[in-house]
PDB file of N, CA and C in Angstrom:
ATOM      1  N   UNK A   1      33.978 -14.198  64.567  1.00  0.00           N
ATOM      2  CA  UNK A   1      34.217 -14.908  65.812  1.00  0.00           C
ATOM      3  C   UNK A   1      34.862 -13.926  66.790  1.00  0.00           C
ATOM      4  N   UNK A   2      34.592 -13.890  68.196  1.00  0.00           N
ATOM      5  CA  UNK A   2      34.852 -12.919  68.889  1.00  0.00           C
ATOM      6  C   UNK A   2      36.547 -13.688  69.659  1.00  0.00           C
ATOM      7  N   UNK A   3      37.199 -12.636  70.103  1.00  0.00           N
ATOM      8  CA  UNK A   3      38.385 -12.729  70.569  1.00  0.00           C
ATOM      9  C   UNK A   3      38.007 -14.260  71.465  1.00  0.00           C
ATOM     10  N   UNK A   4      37.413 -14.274  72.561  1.00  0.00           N
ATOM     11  CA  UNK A   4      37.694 -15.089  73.660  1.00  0.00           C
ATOM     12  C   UNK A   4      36.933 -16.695  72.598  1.00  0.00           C
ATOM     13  N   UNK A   5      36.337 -16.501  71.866  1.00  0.00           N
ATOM     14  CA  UNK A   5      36.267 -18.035  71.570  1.00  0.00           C
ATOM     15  C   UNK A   5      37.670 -18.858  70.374  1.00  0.00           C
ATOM     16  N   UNK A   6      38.202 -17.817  70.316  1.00  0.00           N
ATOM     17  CA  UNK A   6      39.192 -17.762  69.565  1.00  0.00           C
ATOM     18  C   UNK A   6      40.255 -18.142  70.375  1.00  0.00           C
ATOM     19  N   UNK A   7      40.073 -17.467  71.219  1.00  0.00           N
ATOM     20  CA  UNK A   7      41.560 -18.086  72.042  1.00  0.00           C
ATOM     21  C   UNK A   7      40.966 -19.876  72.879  1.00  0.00           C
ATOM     22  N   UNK A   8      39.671 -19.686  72.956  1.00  0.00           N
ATOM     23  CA  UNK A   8      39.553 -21.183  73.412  1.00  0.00           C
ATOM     24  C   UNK A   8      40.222 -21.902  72.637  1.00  0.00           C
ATOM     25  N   UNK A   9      39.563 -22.024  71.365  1.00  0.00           N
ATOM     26  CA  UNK A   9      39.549 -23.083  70.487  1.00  0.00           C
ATOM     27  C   UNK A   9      40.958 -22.757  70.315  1.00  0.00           C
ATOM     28  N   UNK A  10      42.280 -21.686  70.415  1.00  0.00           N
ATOM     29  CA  UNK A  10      43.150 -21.973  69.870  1.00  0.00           C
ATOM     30  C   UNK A  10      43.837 -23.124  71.009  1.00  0.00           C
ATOM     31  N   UNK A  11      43.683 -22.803  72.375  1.00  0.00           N
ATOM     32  CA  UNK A  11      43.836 -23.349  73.362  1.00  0.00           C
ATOM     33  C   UNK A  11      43.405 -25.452  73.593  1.00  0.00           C
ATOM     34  N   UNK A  12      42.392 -25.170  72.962  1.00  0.00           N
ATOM     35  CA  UNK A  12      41.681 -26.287  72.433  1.00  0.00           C
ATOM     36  C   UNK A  12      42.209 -27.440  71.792  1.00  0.00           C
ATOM     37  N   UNK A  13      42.561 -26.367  70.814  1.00  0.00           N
ATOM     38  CA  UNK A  13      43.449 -27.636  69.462  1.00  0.00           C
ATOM     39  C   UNK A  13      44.787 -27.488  70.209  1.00  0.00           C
ATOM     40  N   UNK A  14      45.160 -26.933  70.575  1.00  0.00           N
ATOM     41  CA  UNK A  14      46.534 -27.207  71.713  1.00  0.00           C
ATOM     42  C   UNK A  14      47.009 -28.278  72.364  1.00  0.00           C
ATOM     43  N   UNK A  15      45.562 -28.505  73.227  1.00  0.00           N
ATOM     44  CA  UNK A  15      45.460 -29.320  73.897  1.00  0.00           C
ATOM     45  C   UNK A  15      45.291 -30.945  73.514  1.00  0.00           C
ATOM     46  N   UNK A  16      44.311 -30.850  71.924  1.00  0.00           N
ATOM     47  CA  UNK A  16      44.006 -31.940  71.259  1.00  0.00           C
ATOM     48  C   UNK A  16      45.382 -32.727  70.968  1.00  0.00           C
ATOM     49  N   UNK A  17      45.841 -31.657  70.162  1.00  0.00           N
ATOM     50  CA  UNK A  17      46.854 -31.930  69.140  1.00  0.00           C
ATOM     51  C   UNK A  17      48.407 -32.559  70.089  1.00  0.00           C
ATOM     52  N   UNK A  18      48.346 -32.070  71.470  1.00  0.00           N
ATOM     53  CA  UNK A  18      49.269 -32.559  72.219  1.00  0.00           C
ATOM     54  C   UNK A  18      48.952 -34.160  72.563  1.00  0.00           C
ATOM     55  N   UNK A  19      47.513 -34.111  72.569  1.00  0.00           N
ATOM     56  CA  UNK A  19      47.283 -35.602  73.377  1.00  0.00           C
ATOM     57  C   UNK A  19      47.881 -36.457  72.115  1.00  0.00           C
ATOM     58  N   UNK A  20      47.692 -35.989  71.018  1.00  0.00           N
ATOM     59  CA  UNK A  20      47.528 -37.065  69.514  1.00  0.00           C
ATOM     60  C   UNK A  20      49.068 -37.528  69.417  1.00  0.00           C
ATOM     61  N   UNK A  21      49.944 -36.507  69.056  1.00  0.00           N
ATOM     62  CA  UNK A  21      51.140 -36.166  69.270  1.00  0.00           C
ATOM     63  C   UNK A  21      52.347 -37.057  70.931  1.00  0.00           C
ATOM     64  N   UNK A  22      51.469 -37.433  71.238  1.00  0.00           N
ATOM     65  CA  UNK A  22      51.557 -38.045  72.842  1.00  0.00           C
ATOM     66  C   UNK A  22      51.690 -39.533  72.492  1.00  0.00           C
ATOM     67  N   UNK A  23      50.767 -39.771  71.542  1.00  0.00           N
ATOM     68  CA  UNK A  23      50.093 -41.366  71.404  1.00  0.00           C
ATOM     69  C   UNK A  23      50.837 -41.503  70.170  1.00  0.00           C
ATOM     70  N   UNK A  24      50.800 -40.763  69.227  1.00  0.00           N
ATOM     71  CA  UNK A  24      51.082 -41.084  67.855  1.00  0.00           C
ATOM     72  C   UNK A  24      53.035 -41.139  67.568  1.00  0.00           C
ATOM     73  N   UNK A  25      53.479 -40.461  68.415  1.00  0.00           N
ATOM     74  CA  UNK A  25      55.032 -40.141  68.063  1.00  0.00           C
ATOM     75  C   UNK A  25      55.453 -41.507  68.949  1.00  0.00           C
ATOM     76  N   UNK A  26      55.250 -42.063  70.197  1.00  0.00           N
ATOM     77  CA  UNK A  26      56.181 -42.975  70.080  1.00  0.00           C
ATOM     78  C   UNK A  26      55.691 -44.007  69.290  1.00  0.00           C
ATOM     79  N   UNK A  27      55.223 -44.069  69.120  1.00  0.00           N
ATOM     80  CA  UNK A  27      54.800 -45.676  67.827  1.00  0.00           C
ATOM     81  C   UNK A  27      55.494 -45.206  66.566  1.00  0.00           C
ATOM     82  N   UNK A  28      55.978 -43.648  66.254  1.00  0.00           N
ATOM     83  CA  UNK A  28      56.360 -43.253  65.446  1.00  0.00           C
ATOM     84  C   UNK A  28      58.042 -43.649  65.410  1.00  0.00           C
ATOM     85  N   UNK A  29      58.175 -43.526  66.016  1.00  0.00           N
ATOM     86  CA  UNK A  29      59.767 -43.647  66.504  1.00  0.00           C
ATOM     87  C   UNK A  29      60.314 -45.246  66.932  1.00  0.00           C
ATOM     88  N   UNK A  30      59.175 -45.980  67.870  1.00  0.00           N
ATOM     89  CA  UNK A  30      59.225 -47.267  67.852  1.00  0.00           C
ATOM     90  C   UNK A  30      59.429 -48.136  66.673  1.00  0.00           C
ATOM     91  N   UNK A  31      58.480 -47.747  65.500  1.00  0.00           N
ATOM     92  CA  UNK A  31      57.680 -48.882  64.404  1.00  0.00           C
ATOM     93  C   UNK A  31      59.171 -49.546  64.271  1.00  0.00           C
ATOM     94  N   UNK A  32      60.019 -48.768  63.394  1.00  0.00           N
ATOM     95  CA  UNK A  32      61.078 -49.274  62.445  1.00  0.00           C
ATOM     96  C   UNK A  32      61.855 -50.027  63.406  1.00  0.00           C
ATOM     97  N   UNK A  33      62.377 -49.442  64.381  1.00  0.00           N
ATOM     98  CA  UNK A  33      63.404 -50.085  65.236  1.00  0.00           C
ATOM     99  C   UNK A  33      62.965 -51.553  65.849  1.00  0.00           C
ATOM    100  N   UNK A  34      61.773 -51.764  66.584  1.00  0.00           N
ATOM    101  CA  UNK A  34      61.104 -53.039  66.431  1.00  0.00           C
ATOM    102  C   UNK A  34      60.996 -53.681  65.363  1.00  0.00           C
ATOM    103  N   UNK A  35      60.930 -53.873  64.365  1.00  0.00           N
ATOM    104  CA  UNK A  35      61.049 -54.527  63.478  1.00  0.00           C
ATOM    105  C   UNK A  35      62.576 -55.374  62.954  1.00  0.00           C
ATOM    106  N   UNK A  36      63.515 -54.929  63.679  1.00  0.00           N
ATOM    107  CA  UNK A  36      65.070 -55.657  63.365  1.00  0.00           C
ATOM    108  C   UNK A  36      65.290 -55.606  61.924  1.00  0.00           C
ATOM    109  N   UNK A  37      64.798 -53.805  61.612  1.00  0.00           N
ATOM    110  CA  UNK A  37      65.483 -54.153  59.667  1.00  0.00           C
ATOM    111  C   UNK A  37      66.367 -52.867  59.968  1.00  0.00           C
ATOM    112  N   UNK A  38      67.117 -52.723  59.165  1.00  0.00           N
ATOM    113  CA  UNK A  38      67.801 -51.357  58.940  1.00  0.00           C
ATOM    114  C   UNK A  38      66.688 -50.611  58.005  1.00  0.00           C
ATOM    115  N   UNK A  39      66.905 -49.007  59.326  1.00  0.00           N
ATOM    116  CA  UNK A  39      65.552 -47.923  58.071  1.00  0.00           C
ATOM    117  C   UNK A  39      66.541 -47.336  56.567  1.00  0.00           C
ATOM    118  N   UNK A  40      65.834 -47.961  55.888  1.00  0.00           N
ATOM    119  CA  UNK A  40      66.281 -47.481  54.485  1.00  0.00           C
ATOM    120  C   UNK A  40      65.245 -46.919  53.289  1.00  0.00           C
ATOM    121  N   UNK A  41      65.364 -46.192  52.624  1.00  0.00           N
ATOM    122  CA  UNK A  41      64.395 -45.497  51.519  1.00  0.00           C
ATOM    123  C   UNK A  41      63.116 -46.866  51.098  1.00  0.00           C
ATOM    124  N   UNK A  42      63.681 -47.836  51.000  1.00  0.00           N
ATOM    125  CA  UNK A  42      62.876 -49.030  50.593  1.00  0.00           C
ATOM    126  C   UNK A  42      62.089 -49.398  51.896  1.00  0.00           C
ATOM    127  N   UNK A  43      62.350 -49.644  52.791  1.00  0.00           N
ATOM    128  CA  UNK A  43      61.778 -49.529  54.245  1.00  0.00           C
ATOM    129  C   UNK A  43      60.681 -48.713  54.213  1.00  0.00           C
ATOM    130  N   UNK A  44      61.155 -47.689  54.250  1.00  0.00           N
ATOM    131  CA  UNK A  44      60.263 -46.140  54.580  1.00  0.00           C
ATOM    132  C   UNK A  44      59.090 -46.703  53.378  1.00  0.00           C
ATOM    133  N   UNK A  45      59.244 -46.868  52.308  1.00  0.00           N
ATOM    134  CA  UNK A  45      58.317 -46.868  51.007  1.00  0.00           C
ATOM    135  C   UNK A  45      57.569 -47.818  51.379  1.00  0.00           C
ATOM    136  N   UNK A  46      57.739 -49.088  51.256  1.00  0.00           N
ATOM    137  CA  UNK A  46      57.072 -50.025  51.864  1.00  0.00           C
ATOM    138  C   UNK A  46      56.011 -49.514  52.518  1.00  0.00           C
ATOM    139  N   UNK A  47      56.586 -49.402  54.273  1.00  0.00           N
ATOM    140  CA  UNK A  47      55.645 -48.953  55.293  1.00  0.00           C
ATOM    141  C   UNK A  47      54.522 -47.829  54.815  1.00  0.00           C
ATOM    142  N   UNK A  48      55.183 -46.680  54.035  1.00  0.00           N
ATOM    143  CA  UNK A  48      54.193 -46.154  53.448  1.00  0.00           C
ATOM    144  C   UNK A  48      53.191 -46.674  52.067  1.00  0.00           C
ATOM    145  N   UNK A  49      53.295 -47.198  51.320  1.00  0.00           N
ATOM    146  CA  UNK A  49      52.582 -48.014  50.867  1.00  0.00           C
ATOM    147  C   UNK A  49      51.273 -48.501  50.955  1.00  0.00           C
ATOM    148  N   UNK A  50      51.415 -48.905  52.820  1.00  0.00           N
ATOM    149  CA  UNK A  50      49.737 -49.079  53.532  1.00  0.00           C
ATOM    150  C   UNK A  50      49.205 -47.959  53.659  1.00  0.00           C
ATOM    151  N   UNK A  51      48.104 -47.820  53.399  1.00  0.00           N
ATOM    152  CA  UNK A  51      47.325 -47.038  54.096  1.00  0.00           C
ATOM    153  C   UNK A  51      46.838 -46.429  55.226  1.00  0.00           C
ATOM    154  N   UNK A  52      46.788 -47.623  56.013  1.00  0.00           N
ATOM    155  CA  UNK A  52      46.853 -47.086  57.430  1.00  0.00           C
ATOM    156  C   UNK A  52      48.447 -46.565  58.187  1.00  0.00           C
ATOM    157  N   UNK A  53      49.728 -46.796  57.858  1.00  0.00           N
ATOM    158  CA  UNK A  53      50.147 -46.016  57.848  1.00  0.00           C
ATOM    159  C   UNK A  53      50.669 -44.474  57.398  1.00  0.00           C
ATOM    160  N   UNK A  54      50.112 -44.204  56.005  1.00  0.00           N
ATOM    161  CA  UNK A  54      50.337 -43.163  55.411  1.00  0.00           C
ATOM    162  C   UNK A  54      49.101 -42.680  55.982  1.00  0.00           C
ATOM    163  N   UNK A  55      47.895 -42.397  56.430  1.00  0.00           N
ATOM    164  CA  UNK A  55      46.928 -41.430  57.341  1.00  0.00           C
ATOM    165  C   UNK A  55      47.935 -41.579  58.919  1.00  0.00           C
ATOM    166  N   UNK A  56      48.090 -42.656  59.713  1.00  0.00           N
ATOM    167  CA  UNK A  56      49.273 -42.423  60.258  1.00  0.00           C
ATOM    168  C   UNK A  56      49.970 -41.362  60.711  1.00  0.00           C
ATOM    169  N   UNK A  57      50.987 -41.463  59.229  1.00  0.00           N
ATOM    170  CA  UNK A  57      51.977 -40.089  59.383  1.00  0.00           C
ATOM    171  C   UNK A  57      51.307 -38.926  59.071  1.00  0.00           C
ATOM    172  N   UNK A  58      50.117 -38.698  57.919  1.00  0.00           N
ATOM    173  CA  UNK A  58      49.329 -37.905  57.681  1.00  0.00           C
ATOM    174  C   UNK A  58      49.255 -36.870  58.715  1.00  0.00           C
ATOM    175  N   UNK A  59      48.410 -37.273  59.721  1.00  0.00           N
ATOM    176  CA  UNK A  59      48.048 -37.352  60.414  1.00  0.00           C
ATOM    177  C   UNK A  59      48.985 -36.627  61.917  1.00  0.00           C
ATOM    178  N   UNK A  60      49.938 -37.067  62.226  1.00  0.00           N
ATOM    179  CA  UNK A  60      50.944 -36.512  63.008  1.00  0.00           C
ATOM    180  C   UNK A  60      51.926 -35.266  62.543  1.00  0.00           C
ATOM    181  N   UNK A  61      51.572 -35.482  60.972  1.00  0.00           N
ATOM    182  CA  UNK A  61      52.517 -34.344  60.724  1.00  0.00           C
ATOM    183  C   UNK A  61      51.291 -33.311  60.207  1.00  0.00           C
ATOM    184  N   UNK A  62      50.274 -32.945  60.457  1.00  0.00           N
ATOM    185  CA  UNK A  62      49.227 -31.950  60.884  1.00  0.00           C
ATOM    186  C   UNK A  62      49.301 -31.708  61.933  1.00  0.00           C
ATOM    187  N   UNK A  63      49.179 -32.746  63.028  1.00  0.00           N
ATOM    188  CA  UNK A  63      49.130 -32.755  64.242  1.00  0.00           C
ATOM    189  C   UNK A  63      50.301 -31.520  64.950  1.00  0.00           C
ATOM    190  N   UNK A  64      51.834 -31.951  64.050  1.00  0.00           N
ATOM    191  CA  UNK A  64      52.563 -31.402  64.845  1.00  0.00           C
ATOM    192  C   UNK A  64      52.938 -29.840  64.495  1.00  0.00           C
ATOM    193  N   UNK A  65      52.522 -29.860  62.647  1.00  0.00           N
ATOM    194  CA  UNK A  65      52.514 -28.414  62.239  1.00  0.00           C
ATOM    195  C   UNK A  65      51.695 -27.502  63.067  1.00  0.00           C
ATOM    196  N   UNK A  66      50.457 -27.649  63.113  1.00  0.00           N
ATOM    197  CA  UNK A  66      49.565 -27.355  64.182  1.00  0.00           C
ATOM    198  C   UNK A  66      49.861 -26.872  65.474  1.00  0.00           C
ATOM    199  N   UNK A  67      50.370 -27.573  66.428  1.00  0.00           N
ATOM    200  CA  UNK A  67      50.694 -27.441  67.764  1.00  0.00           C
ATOM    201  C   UNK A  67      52.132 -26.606  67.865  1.00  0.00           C
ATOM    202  N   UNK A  68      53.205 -26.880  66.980  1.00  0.00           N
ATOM    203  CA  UNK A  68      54.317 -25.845  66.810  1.00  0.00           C
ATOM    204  C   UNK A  68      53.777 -24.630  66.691  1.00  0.00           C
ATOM    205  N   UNK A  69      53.335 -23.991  65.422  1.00  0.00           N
ATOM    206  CA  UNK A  69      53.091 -22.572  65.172  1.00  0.00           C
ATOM    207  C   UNK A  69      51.969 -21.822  65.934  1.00  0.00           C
ATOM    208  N   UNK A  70      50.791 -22.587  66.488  1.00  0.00           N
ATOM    209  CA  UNK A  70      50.156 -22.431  67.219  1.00  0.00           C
ATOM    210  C   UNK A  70      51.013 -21.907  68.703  1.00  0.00           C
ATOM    211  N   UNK A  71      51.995 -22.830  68.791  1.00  0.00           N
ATOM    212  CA  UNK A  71      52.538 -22.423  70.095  1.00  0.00           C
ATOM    213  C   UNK A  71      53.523 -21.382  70.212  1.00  0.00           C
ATOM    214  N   UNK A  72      53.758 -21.099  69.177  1.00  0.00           N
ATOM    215  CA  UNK A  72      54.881 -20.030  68.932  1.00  0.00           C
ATOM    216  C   UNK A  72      54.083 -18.812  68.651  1.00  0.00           C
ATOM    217  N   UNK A  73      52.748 -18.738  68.045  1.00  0.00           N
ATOM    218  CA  UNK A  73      51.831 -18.040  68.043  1.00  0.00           C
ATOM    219  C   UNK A  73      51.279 -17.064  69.268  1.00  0.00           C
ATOM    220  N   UNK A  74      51.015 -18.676  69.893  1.00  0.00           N
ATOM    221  CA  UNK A  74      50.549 -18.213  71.966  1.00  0.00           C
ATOM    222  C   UNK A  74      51.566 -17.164  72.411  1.00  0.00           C
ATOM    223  N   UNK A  75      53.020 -18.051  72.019  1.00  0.00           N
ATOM    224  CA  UNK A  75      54.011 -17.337  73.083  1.00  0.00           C
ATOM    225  C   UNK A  75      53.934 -15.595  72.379  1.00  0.00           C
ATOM    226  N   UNK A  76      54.185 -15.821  71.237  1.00  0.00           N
ATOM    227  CA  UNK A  76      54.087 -13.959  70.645  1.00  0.00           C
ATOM    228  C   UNK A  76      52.934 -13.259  71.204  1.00  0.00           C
ATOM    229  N   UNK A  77      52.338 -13.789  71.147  1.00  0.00           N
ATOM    230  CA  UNK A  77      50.630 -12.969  72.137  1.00  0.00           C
ATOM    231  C   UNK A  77      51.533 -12.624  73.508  1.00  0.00           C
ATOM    232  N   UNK A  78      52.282 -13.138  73.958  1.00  0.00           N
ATOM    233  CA  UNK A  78      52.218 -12.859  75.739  1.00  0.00           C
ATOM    234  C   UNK A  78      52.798 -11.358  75.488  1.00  0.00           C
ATOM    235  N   UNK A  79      53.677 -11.043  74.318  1.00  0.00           N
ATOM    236  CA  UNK A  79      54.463  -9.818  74.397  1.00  0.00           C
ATOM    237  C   UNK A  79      53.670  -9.097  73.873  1.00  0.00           C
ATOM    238  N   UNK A  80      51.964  -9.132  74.074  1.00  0.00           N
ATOM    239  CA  UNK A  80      50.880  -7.837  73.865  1.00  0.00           C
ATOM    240  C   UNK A  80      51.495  -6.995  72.575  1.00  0.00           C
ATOM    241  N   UNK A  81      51.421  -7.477  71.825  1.00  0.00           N
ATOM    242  CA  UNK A  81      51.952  -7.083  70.165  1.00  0.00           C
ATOM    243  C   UNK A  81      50.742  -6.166  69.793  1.00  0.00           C
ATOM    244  N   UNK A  82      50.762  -5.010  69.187  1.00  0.00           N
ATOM    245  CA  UNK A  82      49.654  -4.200  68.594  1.00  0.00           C
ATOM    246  C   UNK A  82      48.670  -5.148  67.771  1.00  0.00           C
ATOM    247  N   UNK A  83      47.568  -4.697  67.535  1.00  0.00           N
ATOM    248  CA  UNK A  83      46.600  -5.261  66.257  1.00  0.00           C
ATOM    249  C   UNK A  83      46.670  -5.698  64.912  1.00  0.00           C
ATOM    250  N   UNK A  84      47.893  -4.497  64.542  1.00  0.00           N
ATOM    251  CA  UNK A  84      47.893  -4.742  63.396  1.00  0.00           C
ATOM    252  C   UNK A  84      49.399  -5.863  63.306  1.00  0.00           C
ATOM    253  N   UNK A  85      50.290  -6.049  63.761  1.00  0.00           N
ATOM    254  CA  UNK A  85      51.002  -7.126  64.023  1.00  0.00           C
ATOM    255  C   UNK A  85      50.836  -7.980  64.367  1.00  0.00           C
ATOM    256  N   UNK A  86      49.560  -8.461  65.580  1.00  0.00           N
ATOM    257  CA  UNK A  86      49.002  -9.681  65.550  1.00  0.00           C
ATOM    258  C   UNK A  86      48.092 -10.453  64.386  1.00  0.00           C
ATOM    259  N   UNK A  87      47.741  -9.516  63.865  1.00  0.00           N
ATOM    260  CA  UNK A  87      47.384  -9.884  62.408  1.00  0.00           C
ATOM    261  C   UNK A  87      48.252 -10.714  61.635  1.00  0.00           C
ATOM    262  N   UNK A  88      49.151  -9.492  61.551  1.00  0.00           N
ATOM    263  CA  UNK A  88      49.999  -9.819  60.390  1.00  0.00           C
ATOM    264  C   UNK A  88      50.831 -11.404  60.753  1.00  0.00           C
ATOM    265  N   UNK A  89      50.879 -11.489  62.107  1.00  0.00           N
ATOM    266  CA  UNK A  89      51.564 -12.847  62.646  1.00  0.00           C
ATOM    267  C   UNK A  89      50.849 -14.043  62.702  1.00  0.00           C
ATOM    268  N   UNK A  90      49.731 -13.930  62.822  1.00  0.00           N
ATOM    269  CA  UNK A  90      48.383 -14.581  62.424  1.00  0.00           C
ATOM    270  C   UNK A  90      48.701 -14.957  61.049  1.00  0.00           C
ATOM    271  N   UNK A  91      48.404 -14.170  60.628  1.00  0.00           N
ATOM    272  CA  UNK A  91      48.440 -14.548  58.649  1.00  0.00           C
ATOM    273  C   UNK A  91      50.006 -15.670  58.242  1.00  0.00           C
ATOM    274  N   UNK A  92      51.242 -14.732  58.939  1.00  0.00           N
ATOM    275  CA  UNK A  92      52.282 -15.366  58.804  1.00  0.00           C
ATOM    276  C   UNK A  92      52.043 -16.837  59.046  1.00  0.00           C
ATOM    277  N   UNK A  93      51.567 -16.946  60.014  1.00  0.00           N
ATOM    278  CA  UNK A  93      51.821 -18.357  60.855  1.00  0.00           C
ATOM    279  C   UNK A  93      51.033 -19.067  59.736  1.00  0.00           C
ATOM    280  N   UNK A  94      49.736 -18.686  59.811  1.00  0.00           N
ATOM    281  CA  UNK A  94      48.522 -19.364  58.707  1.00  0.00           C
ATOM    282  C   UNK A  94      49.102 -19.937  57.228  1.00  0.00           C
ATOM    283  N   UNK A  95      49.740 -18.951  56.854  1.00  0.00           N
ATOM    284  CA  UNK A  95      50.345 -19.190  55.497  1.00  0.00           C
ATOM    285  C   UNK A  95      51.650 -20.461  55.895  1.00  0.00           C
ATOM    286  N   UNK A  96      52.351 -20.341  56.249  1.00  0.00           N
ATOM    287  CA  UNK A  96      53.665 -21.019  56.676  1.00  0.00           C
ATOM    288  C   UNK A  96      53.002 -22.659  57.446  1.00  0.00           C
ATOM    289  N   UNK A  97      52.069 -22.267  58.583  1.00  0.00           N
ATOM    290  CA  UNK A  97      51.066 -24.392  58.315  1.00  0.00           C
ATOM    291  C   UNK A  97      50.760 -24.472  56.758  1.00  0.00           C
ATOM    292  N   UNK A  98      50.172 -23.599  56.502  1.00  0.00           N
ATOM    293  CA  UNK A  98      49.490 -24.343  54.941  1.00  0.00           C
ATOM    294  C   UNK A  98      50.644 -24.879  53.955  1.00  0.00           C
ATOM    295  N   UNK A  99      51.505 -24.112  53.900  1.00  0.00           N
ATOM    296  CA  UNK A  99      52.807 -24.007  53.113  1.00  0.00           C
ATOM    297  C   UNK A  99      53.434 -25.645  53.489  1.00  0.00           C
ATOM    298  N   UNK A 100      53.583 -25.606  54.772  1.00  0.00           N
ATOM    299  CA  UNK A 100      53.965 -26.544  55.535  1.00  0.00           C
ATOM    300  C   UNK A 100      53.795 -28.089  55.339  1.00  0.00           C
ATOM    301  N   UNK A 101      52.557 -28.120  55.596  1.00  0.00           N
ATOM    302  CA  UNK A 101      51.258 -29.088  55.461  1.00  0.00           C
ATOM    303  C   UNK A 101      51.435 -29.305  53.638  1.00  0.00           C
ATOM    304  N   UNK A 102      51.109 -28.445  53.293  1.00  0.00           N
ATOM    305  CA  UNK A 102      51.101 -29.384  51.470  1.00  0.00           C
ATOM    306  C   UNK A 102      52.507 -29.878  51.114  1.00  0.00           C
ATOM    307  N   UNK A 103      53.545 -29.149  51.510  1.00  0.00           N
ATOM    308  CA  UNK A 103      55.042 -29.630  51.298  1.00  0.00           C
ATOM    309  C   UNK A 103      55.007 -30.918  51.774  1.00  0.00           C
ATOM    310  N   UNK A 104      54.235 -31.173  52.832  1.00  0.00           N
ATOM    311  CA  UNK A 104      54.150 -32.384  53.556  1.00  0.00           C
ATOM    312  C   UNK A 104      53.909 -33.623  52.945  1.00  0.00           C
ATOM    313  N   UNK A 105      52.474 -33.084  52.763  1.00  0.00           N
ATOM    314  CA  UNK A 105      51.409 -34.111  51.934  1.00  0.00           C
ATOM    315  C   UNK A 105      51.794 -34.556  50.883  1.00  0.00           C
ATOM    316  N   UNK A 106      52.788 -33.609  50.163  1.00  0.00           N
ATOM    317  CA  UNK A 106      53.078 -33.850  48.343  1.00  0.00           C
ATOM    318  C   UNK A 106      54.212 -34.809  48.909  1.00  0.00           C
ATOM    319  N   UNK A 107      55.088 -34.527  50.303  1.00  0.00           N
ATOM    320  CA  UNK A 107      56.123 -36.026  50.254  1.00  0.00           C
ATOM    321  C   UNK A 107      55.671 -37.217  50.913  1.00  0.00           C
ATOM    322  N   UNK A 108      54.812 -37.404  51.621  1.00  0.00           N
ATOM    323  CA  UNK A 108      53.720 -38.745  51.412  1.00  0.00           C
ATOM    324  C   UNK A 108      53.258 -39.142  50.512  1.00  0.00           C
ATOM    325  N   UNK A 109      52.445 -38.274  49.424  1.00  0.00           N
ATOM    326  CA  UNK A 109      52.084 -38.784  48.571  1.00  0.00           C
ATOM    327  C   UNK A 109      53.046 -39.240  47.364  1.00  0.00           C
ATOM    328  N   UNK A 110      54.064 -38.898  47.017  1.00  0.00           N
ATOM    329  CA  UNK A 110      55.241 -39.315  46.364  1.00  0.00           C
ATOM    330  C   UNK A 110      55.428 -41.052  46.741  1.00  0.00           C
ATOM    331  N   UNK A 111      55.032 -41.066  48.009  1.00  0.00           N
ATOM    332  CA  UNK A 111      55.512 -42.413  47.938  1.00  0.00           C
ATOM    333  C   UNK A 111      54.240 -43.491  48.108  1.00  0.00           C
ATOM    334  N   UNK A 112      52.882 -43.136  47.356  1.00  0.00           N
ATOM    335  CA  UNK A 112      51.840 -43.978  46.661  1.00  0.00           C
ATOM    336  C   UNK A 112      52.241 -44.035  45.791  1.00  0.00           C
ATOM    337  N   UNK A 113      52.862 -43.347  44.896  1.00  0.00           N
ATOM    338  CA  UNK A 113      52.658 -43.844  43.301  1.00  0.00           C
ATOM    339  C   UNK A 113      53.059 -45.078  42.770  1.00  0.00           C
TER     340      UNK A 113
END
C-alpha cells in the first residue's frame, strides 16, 4: 500500500471512529445513572450479560483504542521522525491496540460466563 492511501484510510478511521465514539459514549455514561440503581459489580454483570450490550461496549472500546493511538500516532508524524522510527512507532502502536484490545475483550468476556 502506498504512503498517501495510508494516510487516508488512517485519517479515515479517525474520522469513523470519532463519529461512533460521539454516539456511543454518552449512552455510555448515561445507561447506569438513568436507571436510579447504584453502579455496583452486580449491576455492571447484569447489564453485561445482554448481548446487545456487551457488542455495545465491545464495540466502543475498539472504537476508542483505535482513535487514541492512531492519534498519538498522527501527532508523532508531525515531528517528521526518520523511516526507520516511524516504523518502529508504527509497530509500537500496532502491538500496544492489539495488546490493548484482547486485555479488553478477555474483561468482557469474563463477565458471560
Amino acid at each position: 500500500m502506498n504512503n498517501t492511501k495510508s494516510h487516508l484510510l488512517s485519517w479515515l478511521g479517525q474520522r469513523i471512529t470519532a463519529i461512533i465514539i460521539a454516539v456511543l459514549l454518552p449512552i455510555h455514561i448515561i445507561a447506569i445513572p438513568f436507571a436510579d440503581k447504584k453502579i455496583s459489580f452486580s449491576l455492571v454483570s447484569e447489564r453485561l450479560s445482554h448481548t446487545g450490550w456487551l457488542i455495545f461496549d465491545l464495540l466502543l472500546l475498539l472504537c476508542c483504542v483505535y482513535h487514541g493511538l492512531n492519534g498519538i500516532y498522527s501527532i508523532s508524524l508531525d515531528f517528521n521522525p526518520d523511516k526507520k522510527t516511524t516504523k518502529a512507532l508504527s509497530l509500537s502502536f500496532l502491538i500496544l491496540g492489539i495488546t490493548l484490545s484482547i486485555y479488553g475483550i478477555l474483561i468482557l468476556w469474563s463477565f458471560i460466563r
